[in-house]
Protein backbone atom coordinates (compact mmCIF):
# COMPACT_ATOMS: atom_id res chain seq x y z
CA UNK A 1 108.03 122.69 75.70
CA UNK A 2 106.12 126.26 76.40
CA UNK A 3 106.63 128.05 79.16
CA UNK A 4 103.16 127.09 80.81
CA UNK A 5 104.15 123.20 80.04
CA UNK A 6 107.36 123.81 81.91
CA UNK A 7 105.88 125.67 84.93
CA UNK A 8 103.28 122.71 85.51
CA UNK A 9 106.50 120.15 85.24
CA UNK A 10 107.94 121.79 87.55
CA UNK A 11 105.19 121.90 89.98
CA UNK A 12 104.21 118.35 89.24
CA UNK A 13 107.51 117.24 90.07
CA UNK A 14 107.52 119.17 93.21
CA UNK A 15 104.45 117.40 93.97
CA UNK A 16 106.16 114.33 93.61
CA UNK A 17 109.12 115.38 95.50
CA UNK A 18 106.98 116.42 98.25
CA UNK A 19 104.65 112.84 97.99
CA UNK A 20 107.91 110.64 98.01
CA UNK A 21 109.54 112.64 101.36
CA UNK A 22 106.15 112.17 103.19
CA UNK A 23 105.96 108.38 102.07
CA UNK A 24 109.61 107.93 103.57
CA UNK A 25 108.83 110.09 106.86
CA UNK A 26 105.62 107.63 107.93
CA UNK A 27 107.59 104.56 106.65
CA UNK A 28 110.70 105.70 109.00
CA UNK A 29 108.28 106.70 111.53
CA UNK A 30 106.12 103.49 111.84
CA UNK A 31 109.32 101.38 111.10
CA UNK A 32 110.33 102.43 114.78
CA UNK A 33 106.87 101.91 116.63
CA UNK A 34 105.12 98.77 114.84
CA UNK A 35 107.73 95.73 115.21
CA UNK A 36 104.76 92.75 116.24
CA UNK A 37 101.64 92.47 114.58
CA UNK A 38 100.24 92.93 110.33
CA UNK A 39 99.97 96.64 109.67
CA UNK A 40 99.58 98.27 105.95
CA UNK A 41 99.65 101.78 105.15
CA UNK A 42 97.79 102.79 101.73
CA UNK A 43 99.60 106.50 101.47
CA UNK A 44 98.34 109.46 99.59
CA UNK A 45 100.65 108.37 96.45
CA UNK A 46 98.92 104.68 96.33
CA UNK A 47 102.66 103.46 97.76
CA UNK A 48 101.65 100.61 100.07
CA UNK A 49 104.14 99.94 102.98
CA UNK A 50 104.16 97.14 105.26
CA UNK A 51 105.11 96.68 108.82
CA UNK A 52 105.40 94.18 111.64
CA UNK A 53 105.71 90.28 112.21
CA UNK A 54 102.91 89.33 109.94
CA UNK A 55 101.15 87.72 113.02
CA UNK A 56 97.87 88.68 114.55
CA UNK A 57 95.12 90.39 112.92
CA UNK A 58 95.66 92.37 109.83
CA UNK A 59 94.89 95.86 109.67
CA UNK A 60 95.08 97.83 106.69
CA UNK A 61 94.64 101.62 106.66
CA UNK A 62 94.82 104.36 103.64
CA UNK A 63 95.57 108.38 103.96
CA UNK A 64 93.77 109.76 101.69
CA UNK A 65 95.95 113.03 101.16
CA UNK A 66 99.40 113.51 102.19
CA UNK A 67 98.66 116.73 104.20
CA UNK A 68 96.72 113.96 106.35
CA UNK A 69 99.84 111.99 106.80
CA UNK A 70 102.20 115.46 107.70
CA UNK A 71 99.27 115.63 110.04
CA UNK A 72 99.41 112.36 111.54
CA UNK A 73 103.66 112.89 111.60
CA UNK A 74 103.71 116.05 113.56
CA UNK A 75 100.61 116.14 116.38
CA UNK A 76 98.74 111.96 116.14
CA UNK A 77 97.34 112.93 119.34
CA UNK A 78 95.02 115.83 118.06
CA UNK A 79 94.87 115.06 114.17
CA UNK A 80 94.60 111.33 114.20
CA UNK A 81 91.13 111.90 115.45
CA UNK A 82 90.26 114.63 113.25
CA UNK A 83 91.68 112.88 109.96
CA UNK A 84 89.36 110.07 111.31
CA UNK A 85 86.21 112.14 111.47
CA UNK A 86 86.58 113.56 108.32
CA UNK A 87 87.29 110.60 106.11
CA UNK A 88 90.85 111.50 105.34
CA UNK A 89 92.56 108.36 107.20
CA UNK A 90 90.16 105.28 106.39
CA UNK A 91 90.18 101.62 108.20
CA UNK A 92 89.94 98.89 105.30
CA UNK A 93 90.89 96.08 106.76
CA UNK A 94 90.77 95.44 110.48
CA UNK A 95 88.59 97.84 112.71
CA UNK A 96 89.67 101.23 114.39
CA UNK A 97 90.21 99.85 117.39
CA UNK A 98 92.81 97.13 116.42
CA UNK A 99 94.81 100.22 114.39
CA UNK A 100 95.25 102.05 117.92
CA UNK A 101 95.61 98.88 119.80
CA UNK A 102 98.28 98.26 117.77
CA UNK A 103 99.70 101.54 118.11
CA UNK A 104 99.54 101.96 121.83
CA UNK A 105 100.70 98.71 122.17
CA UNK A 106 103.35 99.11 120.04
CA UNK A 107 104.64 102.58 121.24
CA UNK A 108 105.49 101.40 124.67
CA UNK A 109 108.99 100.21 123.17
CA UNK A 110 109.73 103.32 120.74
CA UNK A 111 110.63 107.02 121.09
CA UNK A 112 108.43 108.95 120.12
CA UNK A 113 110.07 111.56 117.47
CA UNK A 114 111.26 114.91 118.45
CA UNK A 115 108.83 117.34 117.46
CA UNK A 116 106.05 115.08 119.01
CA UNK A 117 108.29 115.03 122.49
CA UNK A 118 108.91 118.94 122.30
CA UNK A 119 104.66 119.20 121.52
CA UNK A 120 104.27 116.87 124.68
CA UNK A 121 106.22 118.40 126.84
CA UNK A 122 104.67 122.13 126.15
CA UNK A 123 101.44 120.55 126.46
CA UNK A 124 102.35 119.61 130.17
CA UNK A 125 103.76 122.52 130.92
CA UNK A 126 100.48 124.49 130.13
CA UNK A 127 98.27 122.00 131.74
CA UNK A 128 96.99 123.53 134.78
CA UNK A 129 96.17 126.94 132.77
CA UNK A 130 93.66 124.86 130.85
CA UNK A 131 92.04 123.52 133.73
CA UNK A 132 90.55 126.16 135.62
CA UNK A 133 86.75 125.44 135.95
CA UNK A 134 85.70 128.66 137.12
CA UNK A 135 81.43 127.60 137.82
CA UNK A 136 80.18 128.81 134.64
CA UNK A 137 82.75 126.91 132.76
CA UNK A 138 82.46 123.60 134.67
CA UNK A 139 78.36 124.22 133.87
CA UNK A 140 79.58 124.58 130.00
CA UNK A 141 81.74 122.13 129.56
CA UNK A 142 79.08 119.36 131.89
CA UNK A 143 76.50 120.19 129.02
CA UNK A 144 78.78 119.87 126.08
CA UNK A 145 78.76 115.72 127.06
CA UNK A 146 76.45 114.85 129.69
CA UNK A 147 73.60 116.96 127.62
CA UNK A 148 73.57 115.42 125.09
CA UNK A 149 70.47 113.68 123.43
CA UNK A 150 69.79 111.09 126.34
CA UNK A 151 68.70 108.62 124.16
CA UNK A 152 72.59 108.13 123.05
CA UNK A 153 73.46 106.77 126.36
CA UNK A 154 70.63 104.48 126.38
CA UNK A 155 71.68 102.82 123.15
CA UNK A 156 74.80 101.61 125.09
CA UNK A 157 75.16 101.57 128.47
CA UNK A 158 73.86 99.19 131.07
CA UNK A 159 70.02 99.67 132.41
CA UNK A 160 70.89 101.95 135.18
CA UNK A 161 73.12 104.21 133.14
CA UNK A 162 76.36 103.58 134.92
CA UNK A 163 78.61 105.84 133.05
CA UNK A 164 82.20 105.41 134.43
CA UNK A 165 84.57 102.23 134.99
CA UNK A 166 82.41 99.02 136.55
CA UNK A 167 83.82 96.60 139.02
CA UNK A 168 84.35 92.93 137.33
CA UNK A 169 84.64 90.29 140.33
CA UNK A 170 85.85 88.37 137.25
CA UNK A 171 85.93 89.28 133.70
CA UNK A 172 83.23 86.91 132.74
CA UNK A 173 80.70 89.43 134.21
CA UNK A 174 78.24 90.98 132.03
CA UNK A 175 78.29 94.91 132.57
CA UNK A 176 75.01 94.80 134.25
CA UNK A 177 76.59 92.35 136.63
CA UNK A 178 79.62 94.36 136.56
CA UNK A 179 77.85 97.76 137.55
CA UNK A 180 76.27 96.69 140.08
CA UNK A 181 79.31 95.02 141.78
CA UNK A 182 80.71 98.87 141.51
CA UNK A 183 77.91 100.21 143.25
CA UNK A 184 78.33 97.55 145.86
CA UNK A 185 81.70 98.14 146.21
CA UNK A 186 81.23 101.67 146.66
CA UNK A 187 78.36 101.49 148.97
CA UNK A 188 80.99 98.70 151.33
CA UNK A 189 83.65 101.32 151.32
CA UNK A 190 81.46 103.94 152.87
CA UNK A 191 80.37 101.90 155.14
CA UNK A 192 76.88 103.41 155.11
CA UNK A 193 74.41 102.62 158.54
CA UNK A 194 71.08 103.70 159.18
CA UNK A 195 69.83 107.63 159.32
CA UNK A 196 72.91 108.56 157.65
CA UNK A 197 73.28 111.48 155.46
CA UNK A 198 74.73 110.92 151.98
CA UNK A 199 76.05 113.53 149.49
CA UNK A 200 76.91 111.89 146.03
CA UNK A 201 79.23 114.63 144.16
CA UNK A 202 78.56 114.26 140.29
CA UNK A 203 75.51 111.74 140.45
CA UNK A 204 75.15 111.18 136.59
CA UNK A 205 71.85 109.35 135.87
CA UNK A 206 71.12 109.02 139.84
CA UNK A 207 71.82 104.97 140.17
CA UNK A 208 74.46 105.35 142.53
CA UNK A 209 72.45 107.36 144.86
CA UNK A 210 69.42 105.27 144.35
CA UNK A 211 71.25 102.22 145.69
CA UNK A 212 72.99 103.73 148.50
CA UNK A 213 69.43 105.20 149.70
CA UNK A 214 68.31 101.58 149.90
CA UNK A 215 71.36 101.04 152.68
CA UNK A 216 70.57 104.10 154.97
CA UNK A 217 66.87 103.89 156.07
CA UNK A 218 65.76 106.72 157.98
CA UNK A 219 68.54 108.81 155.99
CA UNK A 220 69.06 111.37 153.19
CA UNK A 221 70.86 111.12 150.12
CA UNK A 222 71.41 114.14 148.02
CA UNK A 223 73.01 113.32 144.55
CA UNK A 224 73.98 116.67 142.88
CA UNK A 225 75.22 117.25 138.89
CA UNK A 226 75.46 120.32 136.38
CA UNK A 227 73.87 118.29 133.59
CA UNK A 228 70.41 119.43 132.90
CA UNK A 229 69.52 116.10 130.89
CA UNK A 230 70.90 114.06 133.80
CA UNK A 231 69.12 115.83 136.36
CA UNK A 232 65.58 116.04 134.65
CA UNK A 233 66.20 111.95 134.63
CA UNK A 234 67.48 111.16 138.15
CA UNK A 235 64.79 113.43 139.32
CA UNK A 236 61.85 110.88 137.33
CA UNK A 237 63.57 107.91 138.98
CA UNK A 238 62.85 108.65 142.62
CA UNK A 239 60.30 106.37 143.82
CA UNK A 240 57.07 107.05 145.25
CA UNK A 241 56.93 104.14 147.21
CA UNK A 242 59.18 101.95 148.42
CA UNK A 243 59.01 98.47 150.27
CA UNK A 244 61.07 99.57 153.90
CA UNK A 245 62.03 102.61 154.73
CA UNK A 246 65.01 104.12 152.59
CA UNK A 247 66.65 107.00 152.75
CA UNK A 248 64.85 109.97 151.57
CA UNK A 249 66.51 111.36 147.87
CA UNK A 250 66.61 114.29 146.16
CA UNK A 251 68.57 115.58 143.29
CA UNK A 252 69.86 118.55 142.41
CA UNK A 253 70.66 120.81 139.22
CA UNK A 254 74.03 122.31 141.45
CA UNK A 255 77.69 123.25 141.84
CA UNK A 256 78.82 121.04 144.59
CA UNK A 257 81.03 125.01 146.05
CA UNK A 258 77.17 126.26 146.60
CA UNK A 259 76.08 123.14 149.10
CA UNK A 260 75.97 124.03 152.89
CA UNK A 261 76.12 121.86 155.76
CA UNK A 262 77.11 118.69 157.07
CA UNK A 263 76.89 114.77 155.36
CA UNK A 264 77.71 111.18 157.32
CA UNK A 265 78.84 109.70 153.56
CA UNK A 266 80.62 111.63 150.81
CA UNK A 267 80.93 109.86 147.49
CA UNK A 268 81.89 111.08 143.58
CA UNK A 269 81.96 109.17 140.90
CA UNK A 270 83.57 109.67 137.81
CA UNK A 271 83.38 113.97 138.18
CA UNK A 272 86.80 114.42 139.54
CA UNK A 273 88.06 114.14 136.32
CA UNK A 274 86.30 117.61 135.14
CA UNK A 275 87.32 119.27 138.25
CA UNK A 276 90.30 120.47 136.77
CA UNK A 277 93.92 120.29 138.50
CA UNK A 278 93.61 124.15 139.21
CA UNK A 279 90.66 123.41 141.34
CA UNK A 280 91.85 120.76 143.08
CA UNK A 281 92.10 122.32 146.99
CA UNK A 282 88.67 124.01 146.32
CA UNK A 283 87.67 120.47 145.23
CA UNK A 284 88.72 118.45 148.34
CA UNK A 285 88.82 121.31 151.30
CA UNK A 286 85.16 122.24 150.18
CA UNK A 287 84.19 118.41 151.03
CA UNK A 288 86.16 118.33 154.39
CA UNK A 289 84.08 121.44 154.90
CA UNK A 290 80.71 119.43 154.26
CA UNK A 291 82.20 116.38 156.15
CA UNK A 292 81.46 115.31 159.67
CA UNK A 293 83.91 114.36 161.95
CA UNK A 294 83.67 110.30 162.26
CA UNK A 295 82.44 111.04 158.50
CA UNK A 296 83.67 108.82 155.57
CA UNK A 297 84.06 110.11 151.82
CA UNK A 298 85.18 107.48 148.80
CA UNK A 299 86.40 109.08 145.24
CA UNK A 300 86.58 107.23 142.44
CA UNK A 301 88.39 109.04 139.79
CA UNK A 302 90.13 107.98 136.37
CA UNK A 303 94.07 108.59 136.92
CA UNK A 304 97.48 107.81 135.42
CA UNK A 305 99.86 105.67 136.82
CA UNK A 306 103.13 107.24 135.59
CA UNK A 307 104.41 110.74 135.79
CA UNK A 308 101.84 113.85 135.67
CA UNK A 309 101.22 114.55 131.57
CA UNK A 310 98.50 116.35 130.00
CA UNK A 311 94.95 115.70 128.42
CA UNK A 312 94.82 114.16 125.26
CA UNK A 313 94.48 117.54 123.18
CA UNK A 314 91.40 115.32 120.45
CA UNK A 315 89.50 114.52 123.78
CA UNK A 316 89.68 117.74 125.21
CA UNK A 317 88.56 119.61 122.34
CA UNK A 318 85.50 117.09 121.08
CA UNK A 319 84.77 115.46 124.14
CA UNK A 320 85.37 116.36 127.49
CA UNK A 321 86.65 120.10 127.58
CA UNK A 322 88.13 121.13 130.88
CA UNK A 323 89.03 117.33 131.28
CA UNK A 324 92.08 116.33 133.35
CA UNK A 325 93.15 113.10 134.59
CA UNK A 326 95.18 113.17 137.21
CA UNK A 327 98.44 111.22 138.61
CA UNK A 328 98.12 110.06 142.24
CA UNK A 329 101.15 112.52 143.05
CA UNK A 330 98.77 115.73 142.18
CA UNK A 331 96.03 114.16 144.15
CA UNK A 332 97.45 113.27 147.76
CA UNK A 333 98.99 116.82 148.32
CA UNK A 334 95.53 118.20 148.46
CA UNK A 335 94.20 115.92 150.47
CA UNK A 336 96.65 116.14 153.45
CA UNK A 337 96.34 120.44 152.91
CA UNK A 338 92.59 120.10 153.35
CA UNK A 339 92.87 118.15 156.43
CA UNK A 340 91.65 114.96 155.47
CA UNK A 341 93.37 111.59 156.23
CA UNK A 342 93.64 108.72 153.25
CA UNK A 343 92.43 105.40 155.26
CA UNK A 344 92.54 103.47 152.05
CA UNK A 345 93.62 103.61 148.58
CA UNK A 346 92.53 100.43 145.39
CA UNK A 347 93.85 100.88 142.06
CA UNK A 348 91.45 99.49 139.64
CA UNK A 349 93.62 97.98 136.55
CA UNK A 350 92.09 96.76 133.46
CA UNK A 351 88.28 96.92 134.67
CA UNK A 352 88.17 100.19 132.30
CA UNK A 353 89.21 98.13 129.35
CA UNK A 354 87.04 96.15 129.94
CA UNK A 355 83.74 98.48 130.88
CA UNK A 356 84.86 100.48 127.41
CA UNK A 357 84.81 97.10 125.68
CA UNK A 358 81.34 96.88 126.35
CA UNK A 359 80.57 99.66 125.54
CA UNK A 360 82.35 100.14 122.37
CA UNK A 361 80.62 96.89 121.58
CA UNK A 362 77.08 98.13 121.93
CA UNK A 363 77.75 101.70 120.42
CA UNK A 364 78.94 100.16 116.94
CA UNK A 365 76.21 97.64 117.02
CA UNK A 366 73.90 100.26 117.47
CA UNK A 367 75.97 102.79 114.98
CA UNK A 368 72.49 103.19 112.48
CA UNK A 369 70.35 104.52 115.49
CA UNK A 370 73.06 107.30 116.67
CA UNK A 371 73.61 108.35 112.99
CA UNK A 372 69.64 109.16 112.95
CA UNK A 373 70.44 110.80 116.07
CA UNK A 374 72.95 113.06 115.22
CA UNK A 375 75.37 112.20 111.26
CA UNK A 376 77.75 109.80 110.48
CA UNK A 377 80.92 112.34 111.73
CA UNK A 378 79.66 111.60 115.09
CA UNK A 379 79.20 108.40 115.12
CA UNK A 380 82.79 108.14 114.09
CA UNK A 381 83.97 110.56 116.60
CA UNK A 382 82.73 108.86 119.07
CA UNK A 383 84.33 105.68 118.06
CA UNK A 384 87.10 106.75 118.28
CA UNK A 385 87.11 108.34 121.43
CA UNK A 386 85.40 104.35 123.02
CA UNK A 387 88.49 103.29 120.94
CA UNK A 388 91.45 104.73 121.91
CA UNK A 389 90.16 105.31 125.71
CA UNK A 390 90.24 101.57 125.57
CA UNK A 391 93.65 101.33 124.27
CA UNK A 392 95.05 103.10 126.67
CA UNK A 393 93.32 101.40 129.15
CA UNK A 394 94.67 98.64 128.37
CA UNK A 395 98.04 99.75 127.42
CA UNK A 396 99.37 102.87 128.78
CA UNK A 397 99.17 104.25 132.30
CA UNK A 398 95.52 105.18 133.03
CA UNK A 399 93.79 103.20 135.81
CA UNK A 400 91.13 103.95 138.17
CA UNK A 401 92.04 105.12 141.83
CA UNK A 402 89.08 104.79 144.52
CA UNK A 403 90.14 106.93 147.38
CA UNK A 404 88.64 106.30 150.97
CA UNK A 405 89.06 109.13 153.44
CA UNK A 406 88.01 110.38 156.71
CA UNK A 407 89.16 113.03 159.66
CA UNK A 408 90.15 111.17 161.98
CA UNK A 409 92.26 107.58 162.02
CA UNK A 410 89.19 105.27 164.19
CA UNK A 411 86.52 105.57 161.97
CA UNK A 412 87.12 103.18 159.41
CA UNK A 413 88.12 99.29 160.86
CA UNK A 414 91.50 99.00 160.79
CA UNK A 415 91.87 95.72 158.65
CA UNK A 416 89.55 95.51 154.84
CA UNK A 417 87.73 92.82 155.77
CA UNK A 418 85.04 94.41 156.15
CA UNK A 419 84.98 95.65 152.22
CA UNK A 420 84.15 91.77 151.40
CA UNK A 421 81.94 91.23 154.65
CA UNK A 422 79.47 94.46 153.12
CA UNK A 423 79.30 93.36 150.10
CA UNK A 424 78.32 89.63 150.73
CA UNK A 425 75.85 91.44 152.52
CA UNK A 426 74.37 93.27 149.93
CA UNK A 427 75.04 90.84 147.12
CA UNK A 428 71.28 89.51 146.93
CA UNK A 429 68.88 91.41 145.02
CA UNK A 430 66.44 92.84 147.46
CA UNK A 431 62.82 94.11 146.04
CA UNK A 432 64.00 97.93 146.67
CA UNK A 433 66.74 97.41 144.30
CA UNK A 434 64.46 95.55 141.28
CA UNK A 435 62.32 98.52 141.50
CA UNK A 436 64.49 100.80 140.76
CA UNK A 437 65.20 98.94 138.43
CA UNK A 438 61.99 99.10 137.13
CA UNK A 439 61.65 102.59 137.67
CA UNK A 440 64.72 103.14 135.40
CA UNK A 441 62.94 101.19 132.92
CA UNK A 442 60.25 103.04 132.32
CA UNK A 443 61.38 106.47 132.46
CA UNK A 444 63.71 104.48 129.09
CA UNK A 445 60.59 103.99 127.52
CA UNK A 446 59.15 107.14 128.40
């Protein structure tokens, strides 16, 4: 054997070396997470390992290099969605989803290994110096998602572009039916009467704030965002005529810090989650600030039921930068030092899972029309970002909290009876609501 023949043995059999240790690592490491269920695990070598029960749906994945699998080993939470985008870790039997179903589901009864608990916990440690949203970076990181080619979010959400977690009375709704039940819910909580002023914090696509206008006649409603795309389409939905007299609404393209003066109704949707937990008492003494005094304010933000963590280092980086969800424990403290008084708190379990169901549903039937849009890298980044936000829906600790608050104890009844009372009220479609319906409508087809 010559010396070059020798050399490339013994790298060849380093190779191997290397191949068979990361074959035994994932096969030790899944061993201890994936006891129920039919999982197999193509590696890099072409070793096929098994795992589970055998029940349930079979899902079959391959790596196709074994850096993807050291990957995968050391940091799932950032490279799993990476290796995913790029076509290193491939779904061939089974869909993405049921793979990190699986996993979450799964994981609840394991430890995770140590390197991935040391990563964690310096990742929580660091949290709050990732999350200060400074204006210009809150505007930056608003535009890197809400900005985005507007026809995306018509492809798969609901008619009225609801874009956060929908209220189902029972999980038979449809998501239209489903949205609107949120917005009714909302719109009870507040307990919104006639002339009032409304300020909707984070107004998206301006549906919200359209439907609260059509409870306040004689009123104002200002919804406000940082999203130029959103904006430039609430602003076409206002109507120009309206059967009755609802509130007068305007949006506008605004840090909520900048507003002035005083509102009946304070409501945010879905935006507290891009606050940032360094921001927090800016957040909530800037809104007792712009509160009356018999005023009411309702947030509904995502939030985690367990122990403060951090943000899911894949979604931060690709989807929503800046983002933070919050546990209820970094949320109350700032409430009570900005003066403001919780009258009511609902936890919203499972309603996420099943919003993101939908729309997971719609965004891979429609998967040809985004890749014309933008390539087939986003369409499978976005998957799996409607996949595993599902998942942990579903199985881990985030839930939705909608927070009622006021400044004083006698403005909201003292019993909730009056949540279901409003909204049996408001439950029949009046001709206001169908045409903004219609409005919303046509500016899709415009």
């Amino acid at each position: 054997m010559s010396r070059l023949q020798a050399e490339d043995h013994r790298q060849d059999k380093g190779v191997a070396i290397v191949s068979r240790f990361a074959d035994w690592s994932l096969k030790r490491a899944l061993s201890h997470i994936v006891t129920r269920g039919s999982l197999t695990v193509t590696t890099a070598s072409g070793r096929v390992l098994t795992f589970g029960d055998c029940t349930g749906q079979p899902v079959h994945v391959r790596f196709t290099d074994t850096r993807a699998q050291w990957a995968f080993l050391v940091d799932a939470d950032l490279r799993l969605g990476e290796l995913y985008m790029d076509g290193r870790f491939l779904v061939e039997q089974g869909s993405l989803y049921d793979f990190v179903a699986m996993m979450l589901r799964e994981a609840q009864n394991s430890t995770h290994p140590l390197i991935a608990r040391v990563i964690d916990h310096i990742r929580t440690k660091l949290r709050i110096f990732r999350h200060r949203n400074l204006p210009g970076r809150s505007k930056t990181n608003v535009a890197h998602h809400y900005d985005l080619d507007g026809r995306l979010y018509q492809l798969f959400l609901d008619a009225d572009r609801q874009y956060s977690c929908a209220y189902f009375e029972n999980p038979d709704q449809s998501l239209e039916e489903a949205q609107l039940a949120k917005k009714r819910h909302l719109a009870a909580k507040l307990l919104i009467e006639p002339d009032n002023s409304i300020l909707d914090i984070g107004c998206g696509w301006g549906g919200l704030a359209l439907h609260l206008a059509e409870q306040a006649p004689g009123g104002y409603v200002l919804g406000v965002t940082l999203s130029e795309e959103q904006h430039e389409y609430a602003s076409k939905r206002v109507p120009s005529t309206f059967d009755g007299s609802p509130a007068e609404i305007q949006f506008a393209l605004t840090d909520y810090r900048s507003l002035t003066g005083h509102f009946d109704r304070i409501v945010s949707v879905g935006m507290f989650e891009h606050v940032g937990l360094a921001s927090y008492r800016t957040f909530f003494r800037k809104c007792a600030e712009l509160l009356e005094d018999d005023g009411v304010m309702v947030l509904h933000t995502i939030g985690c039921s367990a122990t403060p963590g951090f943000t899911t280092p894949w979604l931060d980086k690709y989807i929503f930068p800046g983002g933070y969800i919050p546990a209820l424990s970094e949320i109350v403290p700032e409430i009570e030092a900005a003066g403001l008084s919780i009258t009511d708190v609902e936890v919203l379990r499972l309603h996420y899972a099943w919003t993101l169901a939908s729309w997971r549903e719609r965004f891979m039937a429609r998967w040809a029309e985004v890749a014309e849009l933008y390539d087939e890298r986003f369409c499978r980044m976005w998957e799996y970002y409607l996949s595993t936000a599902e998942a942990a829906f579903r199985y881990e600790d985030l839930v939705v909290f909608q927070i009622q608050m006021s400044k004083r104890n006698d403005v909201v009844p003292v019993t909730r009876d009056y949540i279901a009372r409003n909204e049996a009220s408001r439950a029949s479609k009046s001709d206001i609501e169908r045409s903004v319906e219609r409005k919303a409508d046509d500016v899709l087809v415009g």
